[in-house]
Structure formats: C-alpha cells, structure tokens
C-alpha atoms as a PDB file:
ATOM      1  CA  UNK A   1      18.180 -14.836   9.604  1.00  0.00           C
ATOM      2  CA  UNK A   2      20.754 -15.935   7.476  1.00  0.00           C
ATOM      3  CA  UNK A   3      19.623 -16.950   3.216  1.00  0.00           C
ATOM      4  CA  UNK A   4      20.223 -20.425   3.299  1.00  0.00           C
ATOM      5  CA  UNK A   5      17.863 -21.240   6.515  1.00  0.00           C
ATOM      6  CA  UNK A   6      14.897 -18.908   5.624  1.00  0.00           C
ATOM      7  CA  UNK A   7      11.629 -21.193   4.257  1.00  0.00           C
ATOM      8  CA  UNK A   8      11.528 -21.353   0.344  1.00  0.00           C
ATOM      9  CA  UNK A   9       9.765 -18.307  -0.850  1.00  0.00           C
ATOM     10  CA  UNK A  10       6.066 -18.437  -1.336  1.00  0.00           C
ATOM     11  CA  UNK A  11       3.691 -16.729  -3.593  1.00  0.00           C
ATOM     12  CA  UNK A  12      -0.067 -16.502  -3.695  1.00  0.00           C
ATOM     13  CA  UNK A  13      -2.423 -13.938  -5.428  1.00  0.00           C
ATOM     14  CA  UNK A  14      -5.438 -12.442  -4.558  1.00  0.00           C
ATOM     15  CA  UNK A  15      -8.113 -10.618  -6.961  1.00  0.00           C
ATOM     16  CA  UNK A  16      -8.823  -6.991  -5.588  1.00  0.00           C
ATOM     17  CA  UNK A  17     -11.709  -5.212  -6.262  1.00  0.00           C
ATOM     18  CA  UNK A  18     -10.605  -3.327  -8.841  1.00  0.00           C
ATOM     19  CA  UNK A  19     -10.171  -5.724 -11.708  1.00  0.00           C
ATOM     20  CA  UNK A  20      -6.561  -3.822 -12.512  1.00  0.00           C
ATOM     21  CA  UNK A  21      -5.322  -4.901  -9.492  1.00  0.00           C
ATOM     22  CA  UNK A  22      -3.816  -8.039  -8.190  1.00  0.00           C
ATOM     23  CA  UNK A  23      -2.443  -8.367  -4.897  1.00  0.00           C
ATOM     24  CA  UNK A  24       0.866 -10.554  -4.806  1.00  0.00           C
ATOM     25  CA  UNK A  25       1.455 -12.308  -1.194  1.00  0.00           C
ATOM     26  CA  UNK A  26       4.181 -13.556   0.160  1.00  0.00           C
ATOM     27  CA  UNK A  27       5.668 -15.429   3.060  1.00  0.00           C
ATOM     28  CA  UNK A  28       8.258 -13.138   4.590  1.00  0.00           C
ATOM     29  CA  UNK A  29       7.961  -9.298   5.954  1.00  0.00           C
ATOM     30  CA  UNK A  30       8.817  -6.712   2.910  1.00  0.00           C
ATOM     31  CA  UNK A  31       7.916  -3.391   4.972  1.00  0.00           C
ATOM     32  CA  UNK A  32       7.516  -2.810   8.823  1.00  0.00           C
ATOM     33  CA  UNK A  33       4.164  -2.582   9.909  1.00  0.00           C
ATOM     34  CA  UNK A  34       2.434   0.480   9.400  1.00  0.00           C
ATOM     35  CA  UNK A  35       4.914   1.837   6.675  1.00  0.00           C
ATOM     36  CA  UNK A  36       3.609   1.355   2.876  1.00  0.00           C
ATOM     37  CA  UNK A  37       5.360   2.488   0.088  1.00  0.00           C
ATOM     38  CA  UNK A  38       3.006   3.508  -3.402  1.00  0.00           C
ATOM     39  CA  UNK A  39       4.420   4.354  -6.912  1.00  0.00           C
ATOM     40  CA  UNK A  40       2.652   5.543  -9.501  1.00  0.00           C
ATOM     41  CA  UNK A  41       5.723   6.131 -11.916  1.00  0.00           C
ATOM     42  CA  UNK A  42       9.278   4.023 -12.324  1.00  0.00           C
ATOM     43  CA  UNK A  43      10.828   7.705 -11.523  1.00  0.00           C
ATOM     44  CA  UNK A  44       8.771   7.876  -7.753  1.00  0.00           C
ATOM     45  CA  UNK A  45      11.025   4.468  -7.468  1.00  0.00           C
ATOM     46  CA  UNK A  46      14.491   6.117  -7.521  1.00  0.00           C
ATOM     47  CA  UNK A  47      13.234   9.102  -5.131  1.00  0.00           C
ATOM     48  CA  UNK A  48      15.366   9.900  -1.958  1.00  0.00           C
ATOM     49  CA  UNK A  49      13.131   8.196   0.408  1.00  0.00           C
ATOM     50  CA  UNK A  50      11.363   5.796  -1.526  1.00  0.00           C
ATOM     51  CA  UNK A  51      13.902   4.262  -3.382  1.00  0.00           C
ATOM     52  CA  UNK A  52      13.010   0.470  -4.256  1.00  0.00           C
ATOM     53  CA  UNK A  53      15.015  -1.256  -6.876  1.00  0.00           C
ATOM     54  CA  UNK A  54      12.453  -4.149  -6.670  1.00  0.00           C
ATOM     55  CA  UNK A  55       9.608  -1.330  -7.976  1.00  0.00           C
ATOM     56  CA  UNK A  56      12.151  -0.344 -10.605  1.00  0.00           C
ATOM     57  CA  UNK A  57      12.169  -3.547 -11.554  1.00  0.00           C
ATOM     58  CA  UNK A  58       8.443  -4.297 -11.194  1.00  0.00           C
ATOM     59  CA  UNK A  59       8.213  -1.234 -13.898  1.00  0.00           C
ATOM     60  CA  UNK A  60       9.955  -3.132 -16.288  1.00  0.00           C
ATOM     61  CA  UNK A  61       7.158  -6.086 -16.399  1.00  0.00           C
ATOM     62  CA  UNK A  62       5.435  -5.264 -20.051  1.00  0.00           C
ATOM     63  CA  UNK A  63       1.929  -3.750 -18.636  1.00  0.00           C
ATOM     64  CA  UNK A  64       2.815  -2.970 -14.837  1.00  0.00           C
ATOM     65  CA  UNK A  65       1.562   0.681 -14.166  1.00  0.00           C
ATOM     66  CA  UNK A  66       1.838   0.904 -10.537  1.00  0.00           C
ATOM     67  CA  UNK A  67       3.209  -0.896  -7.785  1.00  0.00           C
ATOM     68  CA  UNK A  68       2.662  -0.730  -4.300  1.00  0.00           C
ATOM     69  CA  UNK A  69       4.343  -2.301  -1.191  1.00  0.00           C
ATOM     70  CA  UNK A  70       3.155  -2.804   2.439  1.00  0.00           C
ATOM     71  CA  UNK A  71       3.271  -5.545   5.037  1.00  0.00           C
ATOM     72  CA  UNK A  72       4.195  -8.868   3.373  1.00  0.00           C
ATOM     73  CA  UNK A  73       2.242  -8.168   0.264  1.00  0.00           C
ATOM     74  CA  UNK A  74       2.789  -6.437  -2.985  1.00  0.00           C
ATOM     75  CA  UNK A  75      -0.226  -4.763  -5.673  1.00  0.00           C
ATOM     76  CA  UNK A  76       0.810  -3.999  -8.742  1.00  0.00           C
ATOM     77  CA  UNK A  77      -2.002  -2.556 -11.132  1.00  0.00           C
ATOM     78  CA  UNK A  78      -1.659  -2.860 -14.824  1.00  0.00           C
ATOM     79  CA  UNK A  79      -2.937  -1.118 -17.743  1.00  0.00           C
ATOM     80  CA  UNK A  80      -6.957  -1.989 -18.587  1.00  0.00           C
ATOM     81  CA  UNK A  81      -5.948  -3.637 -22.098  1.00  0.00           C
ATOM     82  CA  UNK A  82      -3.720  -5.996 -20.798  1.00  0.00           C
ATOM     83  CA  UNK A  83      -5.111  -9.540 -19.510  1.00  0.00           C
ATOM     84  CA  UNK A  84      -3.682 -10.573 -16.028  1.00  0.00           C
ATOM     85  CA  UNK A  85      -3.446 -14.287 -18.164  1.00  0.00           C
ATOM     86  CA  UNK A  86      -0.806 -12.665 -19.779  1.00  0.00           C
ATOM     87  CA  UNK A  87       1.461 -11.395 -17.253  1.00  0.00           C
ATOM     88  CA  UNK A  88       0.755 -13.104 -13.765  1.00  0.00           C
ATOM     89  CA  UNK A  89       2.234 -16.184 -14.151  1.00  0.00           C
ATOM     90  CA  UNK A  90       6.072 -13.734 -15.113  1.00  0.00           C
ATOM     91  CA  UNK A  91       5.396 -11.535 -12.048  1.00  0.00           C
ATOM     92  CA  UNK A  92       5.013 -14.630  -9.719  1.00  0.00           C
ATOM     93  CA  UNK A  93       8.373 -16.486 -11.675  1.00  0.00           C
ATOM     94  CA  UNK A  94      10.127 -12.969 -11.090  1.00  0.00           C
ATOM     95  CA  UNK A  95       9.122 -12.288  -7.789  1.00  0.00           C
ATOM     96  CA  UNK A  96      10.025 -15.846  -6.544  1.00  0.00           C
ATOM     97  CA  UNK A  97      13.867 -15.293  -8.688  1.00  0.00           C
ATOM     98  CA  UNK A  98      14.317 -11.953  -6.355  1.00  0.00           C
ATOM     99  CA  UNK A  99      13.171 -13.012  -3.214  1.00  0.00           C
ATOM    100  CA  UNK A 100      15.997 -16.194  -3.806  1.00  0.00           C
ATOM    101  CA  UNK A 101      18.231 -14.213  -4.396  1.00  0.00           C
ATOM    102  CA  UNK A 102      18.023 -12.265  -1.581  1.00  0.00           C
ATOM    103  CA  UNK A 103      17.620  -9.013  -3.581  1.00  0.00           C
ATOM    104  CA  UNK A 104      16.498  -5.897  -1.872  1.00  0.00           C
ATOM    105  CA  UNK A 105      13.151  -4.182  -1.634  1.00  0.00           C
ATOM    106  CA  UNK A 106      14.785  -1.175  -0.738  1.00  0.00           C
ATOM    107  CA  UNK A 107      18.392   1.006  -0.453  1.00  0.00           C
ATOM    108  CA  UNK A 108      18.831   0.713   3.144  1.00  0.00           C
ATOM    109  CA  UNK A 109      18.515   4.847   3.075  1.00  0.00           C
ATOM    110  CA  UNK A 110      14.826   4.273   2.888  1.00  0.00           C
ATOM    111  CA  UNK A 111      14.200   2.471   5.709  1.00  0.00           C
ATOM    112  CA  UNK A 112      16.209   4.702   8.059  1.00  0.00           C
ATOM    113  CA  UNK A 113      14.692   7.761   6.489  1.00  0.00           C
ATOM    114  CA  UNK A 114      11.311   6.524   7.042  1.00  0.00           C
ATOM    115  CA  UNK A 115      11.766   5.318  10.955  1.00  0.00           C
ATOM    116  CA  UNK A 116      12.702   8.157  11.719  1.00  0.00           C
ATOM    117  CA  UNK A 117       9.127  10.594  10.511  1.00  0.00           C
ATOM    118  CA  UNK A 118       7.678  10.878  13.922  1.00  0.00           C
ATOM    119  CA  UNK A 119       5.426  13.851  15.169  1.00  0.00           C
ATOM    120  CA  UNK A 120       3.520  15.379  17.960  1.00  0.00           C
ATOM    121  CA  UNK A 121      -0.137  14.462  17.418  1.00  0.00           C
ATOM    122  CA  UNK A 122      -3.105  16.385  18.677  1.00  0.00           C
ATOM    123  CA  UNK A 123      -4.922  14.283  20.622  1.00  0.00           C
ATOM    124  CA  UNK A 124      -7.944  14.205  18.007  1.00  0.00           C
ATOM    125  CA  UNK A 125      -5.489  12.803  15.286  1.00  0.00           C
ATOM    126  CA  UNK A 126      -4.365  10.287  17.814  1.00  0.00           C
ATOM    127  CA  UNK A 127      -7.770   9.176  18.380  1.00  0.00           C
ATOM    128  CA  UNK A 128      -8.173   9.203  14.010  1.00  0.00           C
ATOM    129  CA  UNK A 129      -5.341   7.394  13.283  1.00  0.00           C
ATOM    130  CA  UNK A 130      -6.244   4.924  16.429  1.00  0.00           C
ATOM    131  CA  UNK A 131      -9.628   3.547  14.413  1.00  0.00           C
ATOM    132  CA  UNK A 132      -8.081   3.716  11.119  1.00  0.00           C
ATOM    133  CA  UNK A 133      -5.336   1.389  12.213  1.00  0.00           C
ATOM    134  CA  UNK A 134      -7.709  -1.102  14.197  1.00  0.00           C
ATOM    135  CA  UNK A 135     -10.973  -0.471  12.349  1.00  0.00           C
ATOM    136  CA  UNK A 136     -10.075   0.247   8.693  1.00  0.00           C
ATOM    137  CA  UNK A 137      -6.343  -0.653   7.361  1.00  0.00           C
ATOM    138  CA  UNK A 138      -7.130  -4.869   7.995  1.00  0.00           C
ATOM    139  CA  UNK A 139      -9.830  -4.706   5.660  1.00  0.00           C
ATOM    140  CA  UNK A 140      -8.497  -2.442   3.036  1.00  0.00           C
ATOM    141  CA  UNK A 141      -4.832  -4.117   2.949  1.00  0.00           C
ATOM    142  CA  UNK A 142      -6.964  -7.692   2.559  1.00  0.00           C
ATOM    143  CA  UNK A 143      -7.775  -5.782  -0.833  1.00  0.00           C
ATOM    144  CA  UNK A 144      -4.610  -4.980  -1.624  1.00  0.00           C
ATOM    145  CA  UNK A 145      -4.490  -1.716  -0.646  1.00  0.00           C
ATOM    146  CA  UNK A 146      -3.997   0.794   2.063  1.00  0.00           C
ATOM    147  CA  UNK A 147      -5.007   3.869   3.916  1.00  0.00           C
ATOM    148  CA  UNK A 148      -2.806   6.635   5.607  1.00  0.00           C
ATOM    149  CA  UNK A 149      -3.561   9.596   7.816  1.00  0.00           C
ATOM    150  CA  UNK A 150      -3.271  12.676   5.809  1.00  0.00           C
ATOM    151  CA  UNK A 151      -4.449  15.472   8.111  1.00  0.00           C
ATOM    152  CA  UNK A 152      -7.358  16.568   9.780  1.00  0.00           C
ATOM    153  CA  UNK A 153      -8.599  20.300   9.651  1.00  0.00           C
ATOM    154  CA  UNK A 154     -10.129  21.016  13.028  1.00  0.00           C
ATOM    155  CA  UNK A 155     -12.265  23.953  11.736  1.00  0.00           C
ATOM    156  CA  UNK A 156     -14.123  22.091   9.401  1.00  0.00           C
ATOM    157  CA  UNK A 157     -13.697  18.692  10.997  1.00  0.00           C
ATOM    158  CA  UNK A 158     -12.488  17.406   7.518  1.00  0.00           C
ATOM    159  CA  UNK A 159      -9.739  14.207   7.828  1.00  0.00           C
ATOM    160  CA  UNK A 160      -7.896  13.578   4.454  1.00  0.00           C
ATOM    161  CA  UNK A 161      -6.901   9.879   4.348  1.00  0.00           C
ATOM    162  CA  UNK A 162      -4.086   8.924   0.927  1.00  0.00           C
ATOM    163  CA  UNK A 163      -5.247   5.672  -0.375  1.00  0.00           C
ATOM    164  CA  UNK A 164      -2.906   3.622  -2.399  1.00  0.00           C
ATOM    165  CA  UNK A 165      -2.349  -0.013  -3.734  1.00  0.00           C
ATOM    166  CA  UNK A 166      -5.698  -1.129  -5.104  1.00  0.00           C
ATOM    167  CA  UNK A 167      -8.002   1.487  -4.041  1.00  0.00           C
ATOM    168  CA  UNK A 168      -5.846   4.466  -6.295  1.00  0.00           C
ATOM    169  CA  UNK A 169      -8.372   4.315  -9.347  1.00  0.00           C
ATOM    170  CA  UNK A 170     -10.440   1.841  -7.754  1.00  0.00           C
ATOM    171  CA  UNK A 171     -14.262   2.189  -8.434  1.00  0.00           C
ATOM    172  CA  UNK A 172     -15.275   1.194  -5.327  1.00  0.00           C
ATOM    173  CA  UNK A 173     -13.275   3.150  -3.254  1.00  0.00           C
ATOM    174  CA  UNK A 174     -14.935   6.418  -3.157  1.00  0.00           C
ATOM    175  CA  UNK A 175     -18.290   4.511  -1.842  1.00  0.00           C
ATOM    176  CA  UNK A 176     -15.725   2.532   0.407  1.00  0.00           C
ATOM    177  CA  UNK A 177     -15.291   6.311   1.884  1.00  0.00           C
ATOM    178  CA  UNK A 178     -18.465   7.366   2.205  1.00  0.00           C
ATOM    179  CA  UNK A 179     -20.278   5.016   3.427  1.00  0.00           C
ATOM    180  CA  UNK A 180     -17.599   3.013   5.693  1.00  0.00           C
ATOM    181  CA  UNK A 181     -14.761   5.101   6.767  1.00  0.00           C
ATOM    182  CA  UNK A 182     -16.771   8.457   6.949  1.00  0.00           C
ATOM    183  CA  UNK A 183     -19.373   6.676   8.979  1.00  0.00           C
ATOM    184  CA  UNK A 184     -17.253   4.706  11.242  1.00  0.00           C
ATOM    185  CA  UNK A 185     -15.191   8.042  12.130  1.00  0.00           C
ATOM    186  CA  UNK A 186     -17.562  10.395  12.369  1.00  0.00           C
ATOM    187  CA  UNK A 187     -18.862   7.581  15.163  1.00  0.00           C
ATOM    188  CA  UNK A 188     -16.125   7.772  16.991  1.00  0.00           C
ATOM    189  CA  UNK A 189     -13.805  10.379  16.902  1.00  0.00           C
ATOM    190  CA  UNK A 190     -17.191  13.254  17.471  1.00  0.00           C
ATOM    191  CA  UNK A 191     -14.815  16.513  16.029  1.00  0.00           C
ATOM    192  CA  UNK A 192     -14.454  14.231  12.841  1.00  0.00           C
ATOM    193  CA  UNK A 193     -17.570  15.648  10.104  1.00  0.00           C
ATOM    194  CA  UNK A 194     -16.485  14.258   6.736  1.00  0.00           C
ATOM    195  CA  UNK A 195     -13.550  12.254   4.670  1.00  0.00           C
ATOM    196  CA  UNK A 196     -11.782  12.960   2.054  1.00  0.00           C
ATOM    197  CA  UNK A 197      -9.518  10.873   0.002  1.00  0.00           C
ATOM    198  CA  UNK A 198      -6.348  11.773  -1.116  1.00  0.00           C
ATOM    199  CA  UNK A 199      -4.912  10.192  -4.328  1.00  0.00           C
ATOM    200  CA  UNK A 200      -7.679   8.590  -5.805  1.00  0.00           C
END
C-alpha cells in the first residue's frame, strides 16, 4: 500500500506483568506472523539476520535495555531505576515520527533470511509446536511477550521453549511454565514430561 493512503499511525500501551516491561501497539503489521525478533543488546541489532535499524534506534532511548518485536506490537524493557513517566510519552512521539516516515523495521536481508528457516519436523514436535501456537503464544504475546519452540529431547521427553519480550526476566514467567505450559503439554502431546525455558 502506498505511504500517503495507509491510516495515520496509532499507538497504544499496555502494562505487562513484569513492571519493566511495556508493550507498545500499533496499527499496522511490523513482523509476519509467527516470526519475533528479541534483542537483548544494540550489537544483537546489527547481526546478519536480525538486523533492525528501528531496535538500533530503540537502544538509543535513555533507559531502553531490550527491545523486542513480533506481530504488530513492540516491548521494550527498561532498566528498574528508571520510571516509565519518564520515558513513555518519547517512545510513543518516536515511534509515531518512524512509522510516518515510513522508516524500516528491518534491512530487507532479514526478512528473506528468516522465510526461508524451514525444517523437517518429527511428528511429536509438530504436535508441540501445534498447542503452543493455538494454546499458548495468544496469551503470552497479550503480555508482551512470546514463546518459540526450542527443541524437544525424545529420551527424556524434555521441550525447551525461548521466551522473549516481557517474559525474559519476568518474575512470573517461570510459574507461567510450570504450572501452565508444562501442564497443558504434558496433556496433550503424551511423549512431552517437562519444560524448560530458554532465555529467562
């Protein structure tokens, strides 16, 4: 769609549960479904595969310690002794300046190189990765986060999920595991035993 007939950009926020983290929403598509992009350091911004000049810029909001992209939303989490009062009302003024100006989320390398990661699945993975995308990625990217397949060790029926966004450092997120994900799986998917999280 050409610049000059999309809809005015729109920004809302949303508190995550962990107070570091806000979740930035907005009204137009920033990463295909499925794909999420997490960055705990401006450097992990100019990587071959991940590069995102609107992260690198993120990083250089005073306070901004990670950022992390999926779906139409962004999380950035800050450091614990700044106040969100003090930085949320820049991050929404910035944001709405990019998005206007049509900047890009990502080098166009990115995108191509991360269509393209496709792989033969066991059919137990299929079946894991089938009831984290219906069951469990809604509710965790309504927090501002999200959850990814790792792998899955059939001898010790051990999945290892990577959570990013909000849940990295969240407090919650390791009781989130345990008590929802692990459960839920281990209900479905029989080979599945326990959960681990990646990342956290």
């Amino acid at each position: 769609m050409h610049a000059a007939l999309r809809p005015p950009v729109s920004i809302y926020t949303e508190q995550s549960p962990n107070p570091n983290s806000m979740k930035f929403v907005l009204n137009r598509e920033l990463v295909p479904d499925g794909l999420s992009f997490d960055y705990a350091e401006p450097s992990e911004a100019l990587k071959e595969g991940k590069n995102s000049p609107l992260a690198v810029a993120l990083f250089g909001v005073d306070g901004v310690r990670r950022v992390f992209i999926a779906g139409n939303f962004i999380t950035l989490t800050k450091d614990e002794d700044v106040d969100w009062g003090e930085i949320l009302f820049e991050v929404k003024v910035f944001l709405k300046d990019y998005f206007e100006a049509d900047k890009p989320v990502f080098v166009q390398r990115t995108m191509e190189l991360n269509s393209t990661r496709l792989e033969a699945d066991s059919e137990t993975v299929q079946q894991i990765k089938a009831a984290l995308d219906q069951y469990v990625r809604p509710a965790v990217e309504s927090d501002g986060g999200a959850i990814n397949f790792h792998a899955f060790d059939e001898a010790t029926g051990t999945v290892k999920v990577l959570l990013q966004g909000s849940c990295s450092g969240c407090p919650s997120s390791t009781l989130t595991l345990k008590a929802g994900i692990e459960n839920l799986l281990t209900r479905l998917v029989p080979a599945v035993k326990t959960v681990e999280a990646e990342g956290v």
